[in-house]
N, C-alpha and C. Protein backbone atom coordinates (compact mmCIF):
# COMPACT_ATOMS: atom_id res chain seq x y z
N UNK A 1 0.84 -1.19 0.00
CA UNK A 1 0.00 0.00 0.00
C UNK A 1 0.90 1.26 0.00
N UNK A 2 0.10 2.54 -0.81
CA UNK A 2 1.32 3.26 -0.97
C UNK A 2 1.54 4.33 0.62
N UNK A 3 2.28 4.60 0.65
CA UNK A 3 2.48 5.48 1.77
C UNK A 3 1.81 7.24 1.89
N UNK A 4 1.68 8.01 3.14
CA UNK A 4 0.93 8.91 2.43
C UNK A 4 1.42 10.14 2.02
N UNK A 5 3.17 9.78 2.17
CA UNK A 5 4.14 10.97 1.41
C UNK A 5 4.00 10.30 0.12
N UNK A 6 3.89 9.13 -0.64
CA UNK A 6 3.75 8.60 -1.66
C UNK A 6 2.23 9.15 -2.35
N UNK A 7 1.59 9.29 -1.51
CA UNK A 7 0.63 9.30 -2.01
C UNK A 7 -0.13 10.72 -2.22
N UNK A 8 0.60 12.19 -1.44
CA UNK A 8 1.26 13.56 -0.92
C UNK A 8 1.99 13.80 -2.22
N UNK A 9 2.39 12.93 -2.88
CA UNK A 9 3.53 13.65 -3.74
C UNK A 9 2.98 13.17 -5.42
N UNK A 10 2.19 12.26 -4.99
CA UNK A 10 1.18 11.66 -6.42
C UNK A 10 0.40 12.69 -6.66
N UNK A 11 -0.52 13.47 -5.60
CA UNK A 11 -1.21 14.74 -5.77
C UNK A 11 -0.71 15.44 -6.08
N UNK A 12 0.27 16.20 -6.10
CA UNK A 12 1.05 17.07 -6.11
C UNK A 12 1.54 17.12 -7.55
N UNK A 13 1.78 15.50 -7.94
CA UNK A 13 2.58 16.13 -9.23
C UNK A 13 1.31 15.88 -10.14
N UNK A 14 0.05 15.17 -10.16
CA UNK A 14 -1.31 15.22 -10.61
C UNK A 14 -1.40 16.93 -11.59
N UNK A 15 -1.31 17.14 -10.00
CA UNK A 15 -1.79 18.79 -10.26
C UNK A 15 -0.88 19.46 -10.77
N UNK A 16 0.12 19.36 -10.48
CA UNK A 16 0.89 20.41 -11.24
C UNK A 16 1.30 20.22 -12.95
N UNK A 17 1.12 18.66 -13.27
CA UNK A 17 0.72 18.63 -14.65
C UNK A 17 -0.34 19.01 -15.39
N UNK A 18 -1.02 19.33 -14.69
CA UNK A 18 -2.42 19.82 -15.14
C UNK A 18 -2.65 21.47 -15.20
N UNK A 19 -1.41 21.85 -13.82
CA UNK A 19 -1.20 23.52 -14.01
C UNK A 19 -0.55 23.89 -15.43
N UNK A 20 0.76 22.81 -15.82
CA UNK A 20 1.47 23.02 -16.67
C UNK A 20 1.33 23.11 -18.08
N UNK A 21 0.51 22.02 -18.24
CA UNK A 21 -0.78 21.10 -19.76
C UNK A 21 -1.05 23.05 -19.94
N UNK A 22 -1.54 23.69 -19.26
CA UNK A 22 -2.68 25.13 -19.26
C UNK A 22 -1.54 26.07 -20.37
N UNK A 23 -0.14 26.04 -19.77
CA UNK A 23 0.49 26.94 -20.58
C UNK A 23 0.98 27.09 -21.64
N UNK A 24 0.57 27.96 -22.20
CA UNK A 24 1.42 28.14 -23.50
C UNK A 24 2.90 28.27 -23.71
N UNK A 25 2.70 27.93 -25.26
CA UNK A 25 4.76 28.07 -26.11
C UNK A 25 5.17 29.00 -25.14
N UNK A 26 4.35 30.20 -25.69
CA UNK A 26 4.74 31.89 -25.70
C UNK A 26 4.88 31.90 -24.14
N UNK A 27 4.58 31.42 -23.21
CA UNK A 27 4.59 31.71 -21.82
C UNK A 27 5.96 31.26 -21.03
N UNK A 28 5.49 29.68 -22.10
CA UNK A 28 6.94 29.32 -21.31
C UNK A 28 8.17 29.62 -22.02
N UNK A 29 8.35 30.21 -22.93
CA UNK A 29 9.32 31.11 -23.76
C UNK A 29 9.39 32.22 -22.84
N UNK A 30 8.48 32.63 -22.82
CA UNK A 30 9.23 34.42 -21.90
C UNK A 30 9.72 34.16 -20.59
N UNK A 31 9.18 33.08 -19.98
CA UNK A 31 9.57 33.09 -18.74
C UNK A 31 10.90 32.72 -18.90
N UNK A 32 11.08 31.94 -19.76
CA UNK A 32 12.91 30.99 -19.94
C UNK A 32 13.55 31.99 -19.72
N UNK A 33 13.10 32.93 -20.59
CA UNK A 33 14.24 33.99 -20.92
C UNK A 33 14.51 35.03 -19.90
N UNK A 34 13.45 35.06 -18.99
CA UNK A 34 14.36 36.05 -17.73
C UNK A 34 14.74 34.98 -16.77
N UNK A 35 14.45 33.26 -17.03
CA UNK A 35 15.17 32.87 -16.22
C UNK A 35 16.55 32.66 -16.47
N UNK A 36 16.77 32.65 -17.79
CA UNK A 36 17.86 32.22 -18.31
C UNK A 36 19.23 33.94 -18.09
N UNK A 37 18.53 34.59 -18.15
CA UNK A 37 18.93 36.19 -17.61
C UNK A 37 19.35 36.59 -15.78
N UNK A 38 18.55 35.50 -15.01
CA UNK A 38 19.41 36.01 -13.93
C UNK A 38 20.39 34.41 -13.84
N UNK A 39 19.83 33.59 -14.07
CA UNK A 39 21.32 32.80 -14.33
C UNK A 39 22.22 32.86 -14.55
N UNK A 40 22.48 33.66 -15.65
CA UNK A 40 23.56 33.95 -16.19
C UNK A 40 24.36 35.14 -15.28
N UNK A 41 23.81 35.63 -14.86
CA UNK A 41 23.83 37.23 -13.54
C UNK A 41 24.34 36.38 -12.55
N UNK A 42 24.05 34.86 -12.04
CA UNK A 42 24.42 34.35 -10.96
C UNK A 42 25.96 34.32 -10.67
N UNK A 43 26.47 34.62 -9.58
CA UNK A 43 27.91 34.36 -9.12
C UNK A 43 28.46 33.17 -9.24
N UNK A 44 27.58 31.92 -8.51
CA UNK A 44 27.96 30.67 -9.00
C UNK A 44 27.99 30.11 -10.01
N UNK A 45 27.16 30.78 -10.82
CA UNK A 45 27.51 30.49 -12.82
C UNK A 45 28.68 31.34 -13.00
N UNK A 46 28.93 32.49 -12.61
CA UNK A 46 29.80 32.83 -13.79
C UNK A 46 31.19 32.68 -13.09
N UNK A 47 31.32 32.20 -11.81
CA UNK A 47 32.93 31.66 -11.53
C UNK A 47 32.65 29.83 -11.39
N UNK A 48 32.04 29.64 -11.73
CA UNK A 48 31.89 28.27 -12.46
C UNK A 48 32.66 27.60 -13.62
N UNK A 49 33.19 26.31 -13.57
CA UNK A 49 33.63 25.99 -14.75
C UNK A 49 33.08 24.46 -15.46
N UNK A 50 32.90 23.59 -14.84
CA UNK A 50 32.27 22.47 -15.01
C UNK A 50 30.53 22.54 -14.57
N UNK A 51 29.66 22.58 -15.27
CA UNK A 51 28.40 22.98 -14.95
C UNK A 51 27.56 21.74 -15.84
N UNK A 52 26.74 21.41 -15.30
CA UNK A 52 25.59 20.46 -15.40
C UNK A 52 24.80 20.80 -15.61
N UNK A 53 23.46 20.78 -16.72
CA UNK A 53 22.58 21.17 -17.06
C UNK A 53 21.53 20.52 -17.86
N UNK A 54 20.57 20.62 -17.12
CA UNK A 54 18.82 19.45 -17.77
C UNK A 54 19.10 19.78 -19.06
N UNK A 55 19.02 19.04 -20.42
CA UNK A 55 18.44 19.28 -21.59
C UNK A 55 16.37 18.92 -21.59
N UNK A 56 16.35 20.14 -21.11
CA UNK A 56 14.64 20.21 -21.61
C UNK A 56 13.82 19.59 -22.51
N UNK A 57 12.33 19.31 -21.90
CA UNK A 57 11.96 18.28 -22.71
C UNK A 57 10.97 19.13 -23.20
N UNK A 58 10.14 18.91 -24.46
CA UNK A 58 9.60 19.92 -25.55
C UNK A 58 8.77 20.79 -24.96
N UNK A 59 7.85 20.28 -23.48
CA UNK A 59 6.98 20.71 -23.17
C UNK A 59 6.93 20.83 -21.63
N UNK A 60 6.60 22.10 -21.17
CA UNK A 60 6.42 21.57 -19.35
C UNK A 60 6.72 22.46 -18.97
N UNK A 61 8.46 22.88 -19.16
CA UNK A 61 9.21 22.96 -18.14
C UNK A 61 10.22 24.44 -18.65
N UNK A 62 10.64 25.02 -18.11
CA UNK A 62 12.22 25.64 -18.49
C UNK A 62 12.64 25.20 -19.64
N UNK A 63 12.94 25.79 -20.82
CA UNK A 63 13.32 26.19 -22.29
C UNK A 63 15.16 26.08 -21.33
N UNK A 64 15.91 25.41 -21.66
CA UNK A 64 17.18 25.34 -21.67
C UNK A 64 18.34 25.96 -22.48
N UNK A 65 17.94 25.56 -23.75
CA UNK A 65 18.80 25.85 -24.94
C UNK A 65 19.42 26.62 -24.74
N UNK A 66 18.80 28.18 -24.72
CA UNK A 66 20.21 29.60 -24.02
C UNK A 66 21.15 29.15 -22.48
N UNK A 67 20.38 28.52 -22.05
CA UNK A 67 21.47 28.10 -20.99
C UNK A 67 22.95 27.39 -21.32
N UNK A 68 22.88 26.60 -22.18
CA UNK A 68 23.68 25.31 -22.91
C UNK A 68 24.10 25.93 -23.49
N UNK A 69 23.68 27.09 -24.25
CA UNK A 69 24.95 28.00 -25.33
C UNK A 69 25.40 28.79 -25.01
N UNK A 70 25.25 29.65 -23.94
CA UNK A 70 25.76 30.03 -23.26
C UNK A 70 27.04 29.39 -22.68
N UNK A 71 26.47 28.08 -21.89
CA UNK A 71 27.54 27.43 -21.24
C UNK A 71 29.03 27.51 -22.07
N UNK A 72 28.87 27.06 -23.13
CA UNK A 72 29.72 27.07 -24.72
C UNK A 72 30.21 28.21 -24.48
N UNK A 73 29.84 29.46 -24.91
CA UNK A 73 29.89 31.11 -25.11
C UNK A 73 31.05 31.56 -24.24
N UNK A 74 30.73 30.73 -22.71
CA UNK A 74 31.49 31.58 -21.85
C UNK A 74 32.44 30.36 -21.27
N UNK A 75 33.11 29.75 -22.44
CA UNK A 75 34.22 28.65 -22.06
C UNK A 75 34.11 27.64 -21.29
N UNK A 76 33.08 27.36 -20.43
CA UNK A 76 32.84 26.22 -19.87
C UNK A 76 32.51 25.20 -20.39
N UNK A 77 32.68 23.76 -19.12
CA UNK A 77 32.63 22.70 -19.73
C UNK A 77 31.43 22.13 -19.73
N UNK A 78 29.95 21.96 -20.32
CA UNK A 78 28.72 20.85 -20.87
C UNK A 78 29.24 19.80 -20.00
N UNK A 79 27.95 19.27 -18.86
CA UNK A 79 27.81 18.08 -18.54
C UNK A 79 26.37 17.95 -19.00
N UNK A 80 25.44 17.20 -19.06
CA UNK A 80 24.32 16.47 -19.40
C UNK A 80 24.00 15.12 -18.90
N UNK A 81 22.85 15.00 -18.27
CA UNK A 81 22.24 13.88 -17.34
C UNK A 81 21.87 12.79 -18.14
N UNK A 82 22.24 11.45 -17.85
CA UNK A 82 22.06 10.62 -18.53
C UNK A 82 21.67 9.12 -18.00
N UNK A 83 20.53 8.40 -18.08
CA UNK A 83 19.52 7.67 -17.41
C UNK A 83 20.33 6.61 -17.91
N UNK A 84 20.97 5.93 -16.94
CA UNK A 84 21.99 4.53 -17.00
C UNK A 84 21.86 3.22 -16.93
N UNK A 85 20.23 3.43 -15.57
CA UNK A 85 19.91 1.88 -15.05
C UNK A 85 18.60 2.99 -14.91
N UNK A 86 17.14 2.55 -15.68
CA UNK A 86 16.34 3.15 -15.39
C UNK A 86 15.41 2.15 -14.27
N UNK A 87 15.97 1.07 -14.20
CA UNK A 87 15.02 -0.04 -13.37
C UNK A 87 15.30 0.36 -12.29
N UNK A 88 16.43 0.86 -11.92
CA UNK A 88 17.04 1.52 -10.58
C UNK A 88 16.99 2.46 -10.39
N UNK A 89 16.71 3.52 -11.01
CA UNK A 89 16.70 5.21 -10.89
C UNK A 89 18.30 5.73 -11.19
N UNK A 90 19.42 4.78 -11.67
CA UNK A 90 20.57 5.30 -11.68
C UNK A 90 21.06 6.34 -13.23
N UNK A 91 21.44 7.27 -12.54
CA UNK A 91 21.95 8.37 -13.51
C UNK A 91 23.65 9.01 -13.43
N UNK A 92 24.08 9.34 -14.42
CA UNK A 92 25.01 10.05 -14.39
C UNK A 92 25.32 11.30 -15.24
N UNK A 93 26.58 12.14 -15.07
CA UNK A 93 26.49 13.70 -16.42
C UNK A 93 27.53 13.05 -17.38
N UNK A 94 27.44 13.15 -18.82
CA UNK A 94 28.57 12.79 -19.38
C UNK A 94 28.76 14.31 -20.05
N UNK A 95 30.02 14.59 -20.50
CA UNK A 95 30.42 15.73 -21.12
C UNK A 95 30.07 16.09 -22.57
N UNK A 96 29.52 16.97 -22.69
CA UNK A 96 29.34 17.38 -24.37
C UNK A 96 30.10 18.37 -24.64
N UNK A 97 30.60 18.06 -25.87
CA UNK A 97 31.29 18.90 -26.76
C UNK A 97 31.41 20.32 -26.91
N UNK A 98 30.26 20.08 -27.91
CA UNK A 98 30.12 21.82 -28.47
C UNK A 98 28.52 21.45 -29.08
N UNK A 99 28.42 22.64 -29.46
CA UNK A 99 27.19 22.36 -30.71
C UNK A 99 26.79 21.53 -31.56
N UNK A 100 27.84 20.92 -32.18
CA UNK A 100 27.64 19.91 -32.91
C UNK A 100 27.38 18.71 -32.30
N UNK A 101 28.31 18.34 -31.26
CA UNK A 101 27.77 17.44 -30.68
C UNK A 101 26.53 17.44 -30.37
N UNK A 102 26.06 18.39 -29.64
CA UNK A 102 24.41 18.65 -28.68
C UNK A 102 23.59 18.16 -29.98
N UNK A 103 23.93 18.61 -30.93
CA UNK A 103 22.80 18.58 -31.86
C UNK A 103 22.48 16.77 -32.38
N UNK A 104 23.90 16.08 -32.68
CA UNK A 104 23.54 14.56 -32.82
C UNK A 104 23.06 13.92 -31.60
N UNK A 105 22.46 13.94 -30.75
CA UNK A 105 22.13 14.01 -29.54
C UNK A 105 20.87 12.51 -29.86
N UNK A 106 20.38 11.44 -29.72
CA UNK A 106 19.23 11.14 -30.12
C UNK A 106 18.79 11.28 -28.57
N UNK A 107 17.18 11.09 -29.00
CA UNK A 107 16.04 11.42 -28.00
C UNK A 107 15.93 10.52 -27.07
N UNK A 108 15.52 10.52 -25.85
CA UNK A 108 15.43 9.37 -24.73
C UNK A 108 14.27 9.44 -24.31
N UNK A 109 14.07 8.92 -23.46
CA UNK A 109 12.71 9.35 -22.28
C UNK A 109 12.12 10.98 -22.35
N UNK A 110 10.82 10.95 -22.51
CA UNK A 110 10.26 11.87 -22.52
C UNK A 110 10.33 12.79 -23.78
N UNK A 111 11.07 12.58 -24.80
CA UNK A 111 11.47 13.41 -25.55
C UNK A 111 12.99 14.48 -25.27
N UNK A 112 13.64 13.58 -24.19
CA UNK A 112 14.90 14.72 -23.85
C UNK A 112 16.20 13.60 -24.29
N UNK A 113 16.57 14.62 -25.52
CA UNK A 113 18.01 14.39 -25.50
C UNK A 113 18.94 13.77 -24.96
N UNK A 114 19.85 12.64 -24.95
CA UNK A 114 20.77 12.14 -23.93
C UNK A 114 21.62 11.30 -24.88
N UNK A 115 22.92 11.95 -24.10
CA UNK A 115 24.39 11.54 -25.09
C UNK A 115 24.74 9.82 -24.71
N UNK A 116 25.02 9.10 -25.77
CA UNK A 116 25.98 8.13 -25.39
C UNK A 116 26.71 8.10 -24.85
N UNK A 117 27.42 7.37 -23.99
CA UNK A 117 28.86 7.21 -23.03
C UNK A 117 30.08 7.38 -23.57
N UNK A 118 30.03 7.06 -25.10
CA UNK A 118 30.82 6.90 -26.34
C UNK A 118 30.80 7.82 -27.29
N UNK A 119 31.39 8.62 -27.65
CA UNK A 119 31.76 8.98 -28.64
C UNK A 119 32.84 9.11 -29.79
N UNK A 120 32.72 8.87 -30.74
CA UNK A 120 34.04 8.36 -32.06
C UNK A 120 34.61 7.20 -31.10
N UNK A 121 34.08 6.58 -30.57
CA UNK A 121 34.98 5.34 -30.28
C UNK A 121 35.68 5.59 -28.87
N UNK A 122 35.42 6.68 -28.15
CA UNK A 122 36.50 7.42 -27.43
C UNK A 122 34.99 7.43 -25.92
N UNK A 123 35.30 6.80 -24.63
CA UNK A 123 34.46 7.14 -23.44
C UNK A 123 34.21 8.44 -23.37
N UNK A 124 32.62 9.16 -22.63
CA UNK A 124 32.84 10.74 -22.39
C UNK A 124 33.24 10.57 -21.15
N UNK A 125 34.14 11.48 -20.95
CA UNK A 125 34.10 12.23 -19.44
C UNK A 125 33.06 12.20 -18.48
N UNK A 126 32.88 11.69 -17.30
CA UNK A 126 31.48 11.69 -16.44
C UNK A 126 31.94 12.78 -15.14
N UNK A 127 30.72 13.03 -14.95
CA UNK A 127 31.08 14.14 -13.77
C UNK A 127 31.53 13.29 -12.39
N UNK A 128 32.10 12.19 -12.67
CA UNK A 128 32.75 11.82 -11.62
C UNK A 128 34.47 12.44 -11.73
N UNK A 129 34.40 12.31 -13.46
CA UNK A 129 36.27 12.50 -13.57
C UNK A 129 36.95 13.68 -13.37
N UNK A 130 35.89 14.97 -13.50
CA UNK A 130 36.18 15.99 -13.05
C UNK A 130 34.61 16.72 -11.99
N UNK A 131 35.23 17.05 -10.88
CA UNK A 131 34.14 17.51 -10.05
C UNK A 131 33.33 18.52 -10.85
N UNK A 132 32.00 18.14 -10.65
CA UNK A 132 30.97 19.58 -11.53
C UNK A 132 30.86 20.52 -10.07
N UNK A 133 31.03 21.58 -10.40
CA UNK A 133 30.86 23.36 -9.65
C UNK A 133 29.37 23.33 -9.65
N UNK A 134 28.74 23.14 -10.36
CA UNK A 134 27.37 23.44 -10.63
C UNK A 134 26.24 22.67 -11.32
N UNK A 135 24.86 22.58 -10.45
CA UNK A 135 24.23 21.42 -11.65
C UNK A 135 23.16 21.97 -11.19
N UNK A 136 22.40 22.40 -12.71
CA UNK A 136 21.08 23.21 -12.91
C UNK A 136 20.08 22.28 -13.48
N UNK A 137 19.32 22.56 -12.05
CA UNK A 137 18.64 20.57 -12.38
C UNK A 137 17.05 21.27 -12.45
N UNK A 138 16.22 20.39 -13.15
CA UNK A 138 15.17 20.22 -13.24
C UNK A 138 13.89 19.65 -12.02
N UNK A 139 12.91 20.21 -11.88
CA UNK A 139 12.15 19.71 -11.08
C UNK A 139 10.03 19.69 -11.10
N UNK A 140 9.31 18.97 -10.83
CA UNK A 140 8.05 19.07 -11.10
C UNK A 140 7.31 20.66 -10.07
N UNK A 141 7.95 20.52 -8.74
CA UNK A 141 7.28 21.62 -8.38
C UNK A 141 8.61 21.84 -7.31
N UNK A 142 9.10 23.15 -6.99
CA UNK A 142 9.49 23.79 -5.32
C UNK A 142 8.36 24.47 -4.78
N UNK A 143 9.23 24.57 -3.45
CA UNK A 143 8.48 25.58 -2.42
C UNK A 143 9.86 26.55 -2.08
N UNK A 144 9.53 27.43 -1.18
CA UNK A 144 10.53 28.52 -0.52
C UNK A 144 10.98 28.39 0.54
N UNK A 145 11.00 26.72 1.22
CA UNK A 145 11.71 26.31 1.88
C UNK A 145 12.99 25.90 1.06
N UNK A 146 13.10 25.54 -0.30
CA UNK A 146 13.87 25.37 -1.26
C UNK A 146 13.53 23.56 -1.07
N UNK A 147 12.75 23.48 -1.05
CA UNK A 147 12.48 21.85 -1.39
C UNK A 147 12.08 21.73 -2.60
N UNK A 148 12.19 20.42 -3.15
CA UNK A 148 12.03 19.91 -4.70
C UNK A 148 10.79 18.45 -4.48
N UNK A 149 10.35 18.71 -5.63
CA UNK A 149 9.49 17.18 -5.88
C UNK A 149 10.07 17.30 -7.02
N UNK A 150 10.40 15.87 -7.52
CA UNK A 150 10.89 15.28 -8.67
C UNK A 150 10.04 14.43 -9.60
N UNK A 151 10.12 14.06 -10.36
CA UNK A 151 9.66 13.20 -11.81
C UNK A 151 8.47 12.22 -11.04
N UNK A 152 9.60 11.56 -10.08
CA UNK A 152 9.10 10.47 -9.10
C UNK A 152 9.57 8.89 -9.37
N UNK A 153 10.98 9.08 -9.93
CA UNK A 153 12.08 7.68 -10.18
C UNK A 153 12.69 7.92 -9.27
N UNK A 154 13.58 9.10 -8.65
CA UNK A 154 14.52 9.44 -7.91
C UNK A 154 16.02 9.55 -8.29
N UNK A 155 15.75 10.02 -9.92
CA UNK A 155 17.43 9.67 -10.08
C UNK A 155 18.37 10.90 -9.64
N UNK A 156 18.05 12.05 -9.62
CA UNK A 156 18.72 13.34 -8.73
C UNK A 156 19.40 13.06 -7.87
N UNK A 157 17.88 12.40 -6.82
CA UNK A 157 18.19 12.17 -5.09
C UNK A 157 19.23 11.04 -4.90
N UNK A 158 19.57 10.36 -5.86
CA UNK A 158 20.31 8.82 -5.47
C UNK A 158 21.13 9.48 -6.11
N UNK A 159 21.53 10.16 -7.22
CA UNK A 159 22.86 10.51 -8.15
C UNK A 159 23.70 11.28 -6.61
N UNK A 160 22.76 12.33 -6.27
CA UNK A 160 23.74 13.61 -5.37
C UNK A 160 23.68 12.79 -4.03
N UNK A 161 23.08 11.69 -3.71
CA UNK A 161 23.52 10.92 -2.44
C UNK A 161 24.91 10.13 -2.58
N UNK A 162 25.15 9.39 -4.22
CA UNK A 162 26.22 8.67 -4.06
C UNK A 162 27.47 9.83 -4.35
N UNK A 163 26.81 11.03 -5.46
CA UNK A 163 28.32 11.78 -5.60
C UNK A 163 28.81 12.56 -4.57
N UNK A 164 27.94 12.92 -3.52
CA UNK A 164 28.57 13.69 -2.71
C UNK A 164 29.52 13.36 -1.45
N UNK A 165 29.15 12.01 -1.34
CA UNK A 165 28.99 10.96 -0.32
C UNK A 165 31.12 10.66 -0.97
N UNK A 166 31.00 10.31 -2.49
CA UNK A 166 32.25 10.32 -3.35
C UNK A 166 33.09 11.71 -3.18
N UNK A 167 32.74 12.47 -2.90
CA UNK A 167 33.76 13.92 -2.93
C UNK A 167 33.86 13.84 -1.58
N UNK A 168 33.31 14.26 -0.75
CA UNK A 168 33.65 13.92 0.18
C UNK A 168 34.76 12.91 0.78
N UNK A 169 34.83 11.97 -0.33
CA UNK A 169 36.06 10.80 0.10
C UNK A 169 37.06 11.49 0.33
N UNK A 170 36.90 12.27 -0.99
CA UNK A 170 38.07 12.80 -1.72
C UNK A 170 38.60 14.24 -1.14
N UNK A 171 37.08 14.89 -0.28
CA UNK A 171 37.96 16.14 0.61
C UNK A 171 37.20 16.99 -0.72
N UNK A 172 36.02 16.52 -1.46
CA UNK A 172 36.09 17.66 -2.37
C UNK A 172 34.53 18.65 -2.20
N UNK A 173 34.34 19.99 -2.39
CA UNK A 173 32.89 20.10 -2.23
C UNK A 173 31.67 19.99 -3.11
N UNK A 174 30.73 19.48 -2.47
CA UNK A 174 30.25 19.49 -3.43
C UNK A 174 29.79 20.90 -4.70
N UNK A 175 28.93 20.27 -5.39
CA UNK A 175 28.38 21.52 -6.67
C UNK A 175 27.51 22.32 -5.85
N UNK A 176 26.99 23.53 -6.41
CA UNK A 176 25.80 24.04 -5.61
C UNK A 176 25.09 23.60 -6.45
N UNK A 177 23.70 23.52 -6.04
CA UNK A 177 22.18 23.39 -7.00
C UNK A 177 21.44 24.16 -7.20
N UNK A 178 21.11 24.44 -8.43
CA UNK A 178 20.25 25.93 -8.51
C UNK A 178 19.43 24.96 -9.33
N UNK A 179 17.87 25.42 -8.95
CA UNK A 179 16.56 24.94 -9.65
C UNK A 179 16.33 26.07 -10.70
N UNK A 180 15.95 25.47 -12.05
CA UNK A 180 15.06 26.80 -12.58
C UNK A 180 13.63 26.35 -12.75
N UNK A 181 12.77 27.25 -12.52
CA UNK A 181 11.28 27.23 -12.03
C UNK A 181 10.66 27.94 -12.73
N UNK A 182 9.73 27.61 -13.34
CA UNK A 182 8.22 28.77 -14.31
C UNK A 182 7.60 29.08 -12.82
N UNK A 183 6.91 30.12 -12.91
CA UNK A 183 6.32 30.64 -11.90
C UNK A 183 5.39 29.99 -11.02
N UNK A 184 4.88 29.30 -11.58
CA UNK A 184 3.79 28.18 -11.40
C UNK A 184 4.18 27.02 -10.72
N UNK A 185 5.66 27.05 -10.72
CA UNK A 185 6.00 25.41 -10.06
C UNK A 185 6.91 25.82 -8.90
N UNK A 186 6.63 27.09 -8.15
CA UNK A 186 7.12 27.94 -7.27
C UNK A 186 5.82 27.64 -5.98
N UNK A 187 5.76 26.72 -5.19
CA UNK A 187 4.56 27.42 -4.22
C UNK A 187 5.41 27.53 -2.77
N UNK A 188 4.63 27.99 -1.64
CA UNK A 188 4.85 28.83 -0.72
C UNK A 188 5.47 27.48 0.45
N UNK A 189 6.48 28.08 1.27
CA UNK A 189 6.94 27.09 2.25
C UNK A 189 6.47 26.35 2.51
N UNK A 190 6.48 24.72 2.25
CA UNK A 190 6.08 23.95 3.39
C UNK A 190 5.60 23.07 2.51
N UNK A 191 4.43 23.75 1.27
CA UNK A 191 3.50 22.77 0.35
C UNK A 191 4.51 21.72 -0.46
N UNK A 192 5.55 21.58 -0.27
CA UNK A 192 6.58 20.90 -1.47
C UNK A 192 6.53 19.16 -0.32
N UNK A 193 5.81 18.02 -0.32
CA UNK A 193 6.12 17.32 0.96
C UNK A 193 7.56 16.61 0.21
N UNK A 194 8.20 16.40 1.44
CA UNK A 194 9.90 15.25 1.38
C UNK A 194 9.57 14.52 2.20
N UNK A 195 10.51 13.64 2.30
CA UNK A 195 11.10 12.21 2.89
C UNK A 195 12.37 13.12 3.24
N UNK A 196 12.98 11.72 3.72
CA UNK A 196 14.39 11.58 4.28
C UNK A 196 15.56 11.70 2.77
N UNK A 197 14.90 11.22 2.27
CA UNK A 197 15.99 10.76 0.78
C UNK A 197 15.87 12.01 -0.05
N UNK A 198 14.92 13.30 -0.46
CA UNK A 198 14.55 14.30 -1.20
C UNK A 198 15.26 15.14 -0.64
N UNK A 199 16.40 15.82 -1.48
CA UNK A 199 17.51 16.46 -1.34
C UNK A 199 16.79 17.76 -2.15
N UNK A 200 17.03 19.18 -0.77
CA UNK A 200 16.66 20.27 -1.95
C UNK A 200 17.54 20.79 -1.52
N UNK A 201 17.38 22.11 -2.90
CA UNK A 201 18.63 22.64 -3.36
C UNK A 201 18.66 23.94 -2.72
N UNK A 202 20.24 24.57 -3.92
CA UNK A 202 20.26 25.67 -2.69
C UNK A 202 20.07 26.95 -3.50
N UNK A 203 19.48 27.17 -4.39
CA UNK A 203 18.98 28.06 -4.91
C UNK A 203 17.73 27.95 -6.43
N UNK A 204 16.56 28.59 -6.26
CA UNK A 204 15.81 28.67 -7.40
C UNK A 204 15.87 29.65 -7.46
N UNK A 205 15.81 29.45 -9.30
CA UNK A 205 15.46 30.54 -10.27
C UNK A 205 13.89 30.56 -10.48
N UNK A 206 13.27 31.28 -10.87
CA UNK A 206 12.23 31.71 -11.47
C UNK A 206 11.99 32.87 -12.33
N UNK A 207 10.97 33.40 -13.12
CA UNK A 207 10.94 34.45 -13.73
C UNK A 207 10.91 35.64 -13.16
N UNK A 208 10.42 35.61 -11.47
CA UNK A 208 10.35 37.09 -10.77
C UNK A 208 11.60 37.07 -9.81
N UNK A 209 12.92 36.42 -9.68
CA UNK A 209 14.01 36.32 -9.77
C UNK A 209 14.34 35.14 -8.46
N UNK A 210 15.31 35.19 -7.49
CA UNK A 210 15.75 33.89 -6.78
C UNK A 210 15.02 34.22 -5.61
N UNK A 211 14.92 33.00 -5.16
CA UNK A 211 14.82 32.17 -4.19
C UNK A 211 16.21 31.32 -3.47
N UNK A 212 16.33 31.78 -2.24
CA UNK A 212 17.20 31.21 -1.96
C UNK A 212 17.41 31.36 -0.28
């Protein structure tokens, strides 16, 4: 039987697909773009060098793309999330290129983009081999406690439990986490329910600017 944070967080993301289904291209286009505007304004982006970032899926959520070319623009290094063991929720970032790469990209789950491990014959880089500074992650709804509800696989919460748990071996710190958020997937302290295992972050974006 399901539990009633299980069952707390089934409502939750019910509804907020149903807030989301409501909006338009044009809405969630403008909002990208002033989110993608104080991002870029952020301190931890711009003395950042290894940065992690959702490739967006067609519909829903945060428009990415200026984020990712950007990333490019201002010399940093492209990580991208990539669903490894989906029976398990296990994920990892492998490194992308440039543009060209992003673009041979084929489609995965949901309609989002996700690189092979391989490229020309050659392993990518995983954000284990070099520590990521930063990972601008995706989420179904926050609150302004800075809590997150997720997809509802858990691959975030298990990725940043085993990598941090790994730097730490190593004496290293972790990344910060910055959420980006449409206005709508922003509600007020408290409404976001967690567990023990739901790791939130330490800063959202939104279109009327941070949270943090």
């Amino acid at each position: 039987m399901a539990s009633a944070l299980t069952k707390q967080k089934g409502a939750l993301r019910k509804a907020m697909r149903a807030t989301l289904a409501n909006l338009t291209s044009d809405e969630i286009q403008a909002q990208s773009r002033q989110i993608t505007r104080t991002l870029l304004a952020l301190p931890e982006f711009q003395q950042s060098k290894n940065v992690s970032c959702f490739l967006s899926m067609p519909t829903g959520e945060v428009d990415t793309s200026a984020v990712v070319s950007a990333i490019f623009d201002h010399g940093k290094t492209l990580y991208v999330p990539k669903m490894v063991d989906k029976d398990h929720g296990i994920m990892d970032f492998f490194q992308i290129y440039g543009e060209d790469d992003l673009r041979t990209l084929p489609s995965g789950q949901w309609g989002i983009r996700e690189p092979d491990p391989e490229v020309e014959g050659k392993l990518r880089p995983s954000g284990h081999a070099e520590p990521l500074d930063l990972i601008v992650m995706p989420g179904m709804a926050f609150d302004r406690s800075l809590s997150r509800l997720g997809y509802g696989k858990g691959f975030y919460d298990r990725f940043l439990s085993a990598y941090s748990a790994a730097l730490q071996g190593r004496q290293q710190m972790r990344p910060r986490l910055v959420a980006l958020a449409l206005r709508e997937q922003i509600l007020e302290a408290g409404l976001v329910p967690v567990g023990e295992t739901d790791w939130k972050v330490d800063v959202i974006i939104g279109p009327d600017g941070i949270v943090s």
